[in-house]
Each structure stands twice: as C-alpha cells, then as structure tokens.
C-alpha atoms as a PDB file:
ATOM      1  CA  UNK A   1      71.287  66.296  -0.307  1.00  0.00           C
ATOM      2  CA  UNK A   2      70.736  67.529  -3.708  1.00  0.00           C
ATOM      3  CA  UNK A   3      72.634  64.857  -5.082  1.00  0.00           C
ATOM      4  CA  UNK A   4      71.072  62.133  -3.434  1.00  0.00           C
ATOM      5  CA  UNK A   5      67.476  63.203  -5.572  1.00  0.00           C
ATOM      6  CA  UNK A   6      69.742  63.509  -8.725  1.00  0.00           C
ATOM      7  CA  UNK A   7      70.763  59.803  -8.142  1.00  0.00           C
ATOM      8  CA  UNK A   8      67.173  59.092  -7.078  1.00  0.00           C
ATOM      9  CA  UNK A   9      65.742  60.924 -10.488  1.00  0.00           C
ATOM     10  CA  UNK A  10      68.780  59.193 -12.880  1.00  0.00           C
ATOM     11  CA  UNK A  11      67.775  55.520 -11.432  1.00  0.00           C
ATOM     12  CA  UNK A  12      63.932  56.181 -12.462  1.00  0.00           C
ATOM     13  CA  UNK A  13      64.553  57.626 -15.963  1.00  0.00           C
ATOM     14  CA  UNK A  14      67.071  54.515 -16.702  1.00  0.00           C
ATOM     15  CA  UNK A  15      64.323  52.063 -15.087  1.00  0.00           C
ATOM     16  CA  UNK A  16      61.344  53.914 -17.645  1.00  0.00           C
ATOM     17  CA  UNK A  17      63.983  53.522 -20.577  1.00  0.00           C
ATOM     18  CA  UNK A  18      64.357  49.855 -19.823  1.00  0.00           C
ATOM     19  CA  UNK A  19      60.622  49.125 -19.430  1.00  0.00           C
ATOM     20  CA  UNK A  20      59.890  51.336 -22.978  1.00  0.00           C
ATOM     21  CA  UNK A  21      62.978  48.926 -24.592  1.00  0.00           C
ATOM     22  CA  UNK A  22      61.557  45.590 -22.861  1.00  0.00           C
ATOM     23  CA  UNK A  23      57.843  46.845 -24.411  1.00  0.00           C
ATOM     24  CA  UNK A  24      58.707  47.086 -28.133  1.00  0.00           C
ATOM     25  CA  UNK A  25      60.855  43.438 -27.236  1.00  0.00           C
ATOM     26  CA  UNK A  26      57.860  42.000 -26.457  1.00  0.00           C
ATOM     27  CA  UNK A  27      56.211  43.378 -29.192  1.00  0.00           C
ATOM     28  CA  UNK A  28      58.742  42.124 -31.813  1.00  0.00           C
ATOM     29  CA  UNK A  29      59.069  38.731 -29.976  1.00  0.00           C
ATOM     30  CA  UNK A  30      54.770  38.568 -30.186  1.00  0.00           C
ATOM     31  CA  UNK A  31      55.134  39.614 -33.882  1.00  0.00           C
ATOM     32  CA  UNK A  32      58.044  37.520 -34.884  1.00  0.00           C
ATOM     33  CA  UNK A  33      56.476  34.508 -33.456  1.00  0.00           C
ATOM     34  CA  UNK A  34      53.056  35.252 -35.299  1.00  0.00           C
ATOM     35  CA  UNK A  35      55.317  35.057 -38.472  1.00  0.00           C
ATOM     36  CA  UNK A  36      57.190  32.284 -38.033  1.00  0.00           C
ATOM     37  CA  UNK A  37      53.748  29.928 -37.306  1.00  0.00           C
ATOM     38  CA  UNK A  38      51.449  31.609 -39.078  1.00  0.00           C
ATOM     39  CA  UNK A  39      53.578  31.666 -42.468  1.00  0.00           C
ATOM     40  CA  UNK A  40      53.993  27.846 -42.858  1.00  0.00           C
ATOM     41  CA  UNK A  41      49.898  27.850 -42.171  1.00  0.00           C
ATOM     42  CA  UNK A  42      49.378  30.175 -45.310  1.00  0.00           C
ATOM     43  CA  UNK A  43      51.729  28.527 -47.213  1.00  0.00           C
ATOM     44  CA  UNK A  44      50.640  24.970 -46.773  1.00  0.00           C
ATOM     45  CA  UNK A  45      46.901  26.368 -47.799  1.00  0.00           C
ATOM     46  CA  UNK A  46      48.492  27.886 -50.929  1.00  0.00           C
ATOM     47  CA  UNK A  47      50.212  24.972 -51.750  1.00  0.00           C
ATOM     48  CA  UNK A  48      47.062  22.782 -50.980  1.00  0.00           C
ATOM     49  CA  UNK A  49      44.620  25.053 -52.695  1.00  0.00           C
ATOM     50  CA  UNK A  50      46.947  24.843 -56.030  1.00  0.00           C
ATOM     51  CA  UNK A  51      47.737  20.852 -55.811  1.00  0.00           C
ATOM     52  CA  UNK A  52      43.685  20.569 -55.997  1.00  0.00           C
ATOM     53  CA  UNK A  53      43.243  22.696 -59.029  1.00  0.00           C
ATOM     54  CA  UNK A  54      46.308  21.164 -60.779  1.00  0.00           C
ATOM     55  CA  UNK A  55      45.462  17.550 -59.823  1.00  0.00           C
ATOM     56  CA  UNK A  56      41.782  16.851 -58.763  1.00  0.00           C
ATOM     57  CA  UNK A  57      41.780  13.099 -56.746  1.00  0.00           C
ATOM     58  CA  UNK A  58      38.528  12.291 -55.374  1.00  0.00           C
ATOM     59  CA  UNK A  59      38.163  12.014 -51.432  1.00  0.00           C
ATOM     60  CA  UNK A  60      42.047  13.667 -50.652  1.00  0.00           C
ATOM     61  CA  UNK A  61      41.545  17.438 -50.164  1.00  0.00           C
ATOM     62  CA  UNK A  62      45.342  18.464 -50.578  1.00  0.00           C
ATOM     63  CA  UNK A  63      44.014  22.382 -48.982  1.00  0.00           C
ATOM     64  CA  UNK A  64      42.932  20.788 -45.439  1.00  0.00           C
ATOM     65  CA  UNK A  65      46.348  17.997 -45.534  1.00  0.00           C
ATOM     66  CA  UNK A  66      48.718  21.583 -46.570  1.00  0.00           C
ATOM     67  CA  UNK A  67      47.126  23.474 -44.051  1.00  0.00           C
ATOM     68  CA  UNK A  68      47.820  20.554 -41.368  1.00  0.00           C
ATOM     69  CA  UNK A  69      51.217  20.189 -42.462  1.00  0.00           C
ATOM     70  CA  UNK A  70      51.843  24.257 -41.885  1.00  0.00           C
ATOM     71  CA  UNK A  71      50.256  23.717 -38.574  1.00  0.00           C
ATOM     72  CA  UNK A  72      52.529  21.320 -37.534  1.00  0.00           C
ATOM     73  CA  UNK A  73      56.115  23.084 -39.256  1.00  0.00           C
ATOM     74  CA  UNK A  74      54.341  26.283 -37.307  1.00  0.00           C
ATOM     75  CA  UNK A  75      54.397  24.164 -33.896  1.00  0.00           C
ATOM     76  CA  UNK A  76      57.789  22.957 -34.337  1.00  0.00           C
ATOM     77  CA  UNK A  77      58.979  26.435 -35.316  1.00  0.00           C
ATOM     78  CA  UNK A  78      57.612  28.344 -31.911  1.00  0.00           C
ATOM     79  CA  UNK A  79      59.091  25.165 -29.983  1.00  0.00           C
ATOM     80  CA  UNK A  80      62.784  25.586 -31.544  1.00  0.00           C
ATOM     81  CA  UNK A  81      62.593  29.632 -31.245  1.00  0.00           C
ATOM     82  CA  UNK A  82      61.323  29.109 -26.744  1.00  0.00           C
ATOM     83  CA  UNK A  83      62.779  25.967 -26.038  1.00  0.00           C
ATOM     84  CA  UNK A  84      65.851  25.761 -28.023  1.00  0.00           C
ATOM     85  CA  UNK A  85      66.676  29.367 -27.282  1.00  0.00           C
ATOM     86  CA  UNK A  86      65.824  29.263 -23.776  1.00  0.00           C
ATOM     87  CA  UNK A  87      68.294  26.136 -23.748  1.00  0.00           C
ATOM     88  CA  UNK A  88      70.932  28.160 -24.854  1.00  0.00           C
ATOM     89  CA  UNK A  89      70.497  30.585 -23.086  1.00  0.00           C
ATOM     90  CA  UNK A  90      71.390  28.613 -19.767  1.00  0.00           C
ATOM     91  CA  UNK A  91      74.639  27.735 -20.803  1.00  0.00           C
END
C-alpha cells in the first residue's frame, strides 16, 4: 500500500511541474507576441514622425501612414507565428 501513495504523490508533483512550465510558456508566448506586433507599430511611428520633420508635404502625415503600415506588418506577424506554426505543427 505504501507504494501505491508514493505513485499517487510522484504523478501530482510531475502534473504541478508541468502546469508551473506551461505558465511561464504562456507567459513568454503573451510576451513574445506583444513584441513581435507591437515593434513594427513603434517603428513605423518613428519612421513617420522623422519623414515629417525631414520632409514637410502638406495634407500627407507620414506619422499616422508609418504607424498604419506597423499595424499591418504587426497583423501579418501574429498570423505567420499562430497560423503558420500551428500548420506545422500538424504535419
């Protein structure tokens, strides 16, 4: 009987050691994906912001069309890193 609970106690810590590794995955997945969208947003500003200092053109706001463009690099990064990954995945 004694080893039965030993068995028993061995399962549970290797299930709470799997749930604390899955937790900081899901952390570094959350984090990694911030990074990977919200770094083209910045960027594109940056760039923006700097093309209208350097060359001033009336009615086009290069900030607002930079920070458009990093939204859209942002979207097509988080759909390559799920979709494309996921894809693979299933092979």
């Amino acid at each position: 009987m004694p080893g039965f609970f030993e068995e028993i106690r061995r399962k549970i810590e290797k299930l709470e050691e799997e749930k604390e590794k899955n937790i900081w995955a899901a952390l570094s997945y959350i984090g990694s994906v911030s990074v990977i969208f919200l770094l083209p947003v910045v960027a594109g500003a940056y760039i923006g912001w700097w093309l209208d200092g350097r060359y001033s053109v009336g009615k086009i706001s290069w900030t607002i069309t930079g920070i458009l463009v990093g939204i859209f690099v942002g979207i097509y990064n988080v759909y390559h890193l799920f979709y494309k990954r996921d894809i693979k995945n299933f092979k």
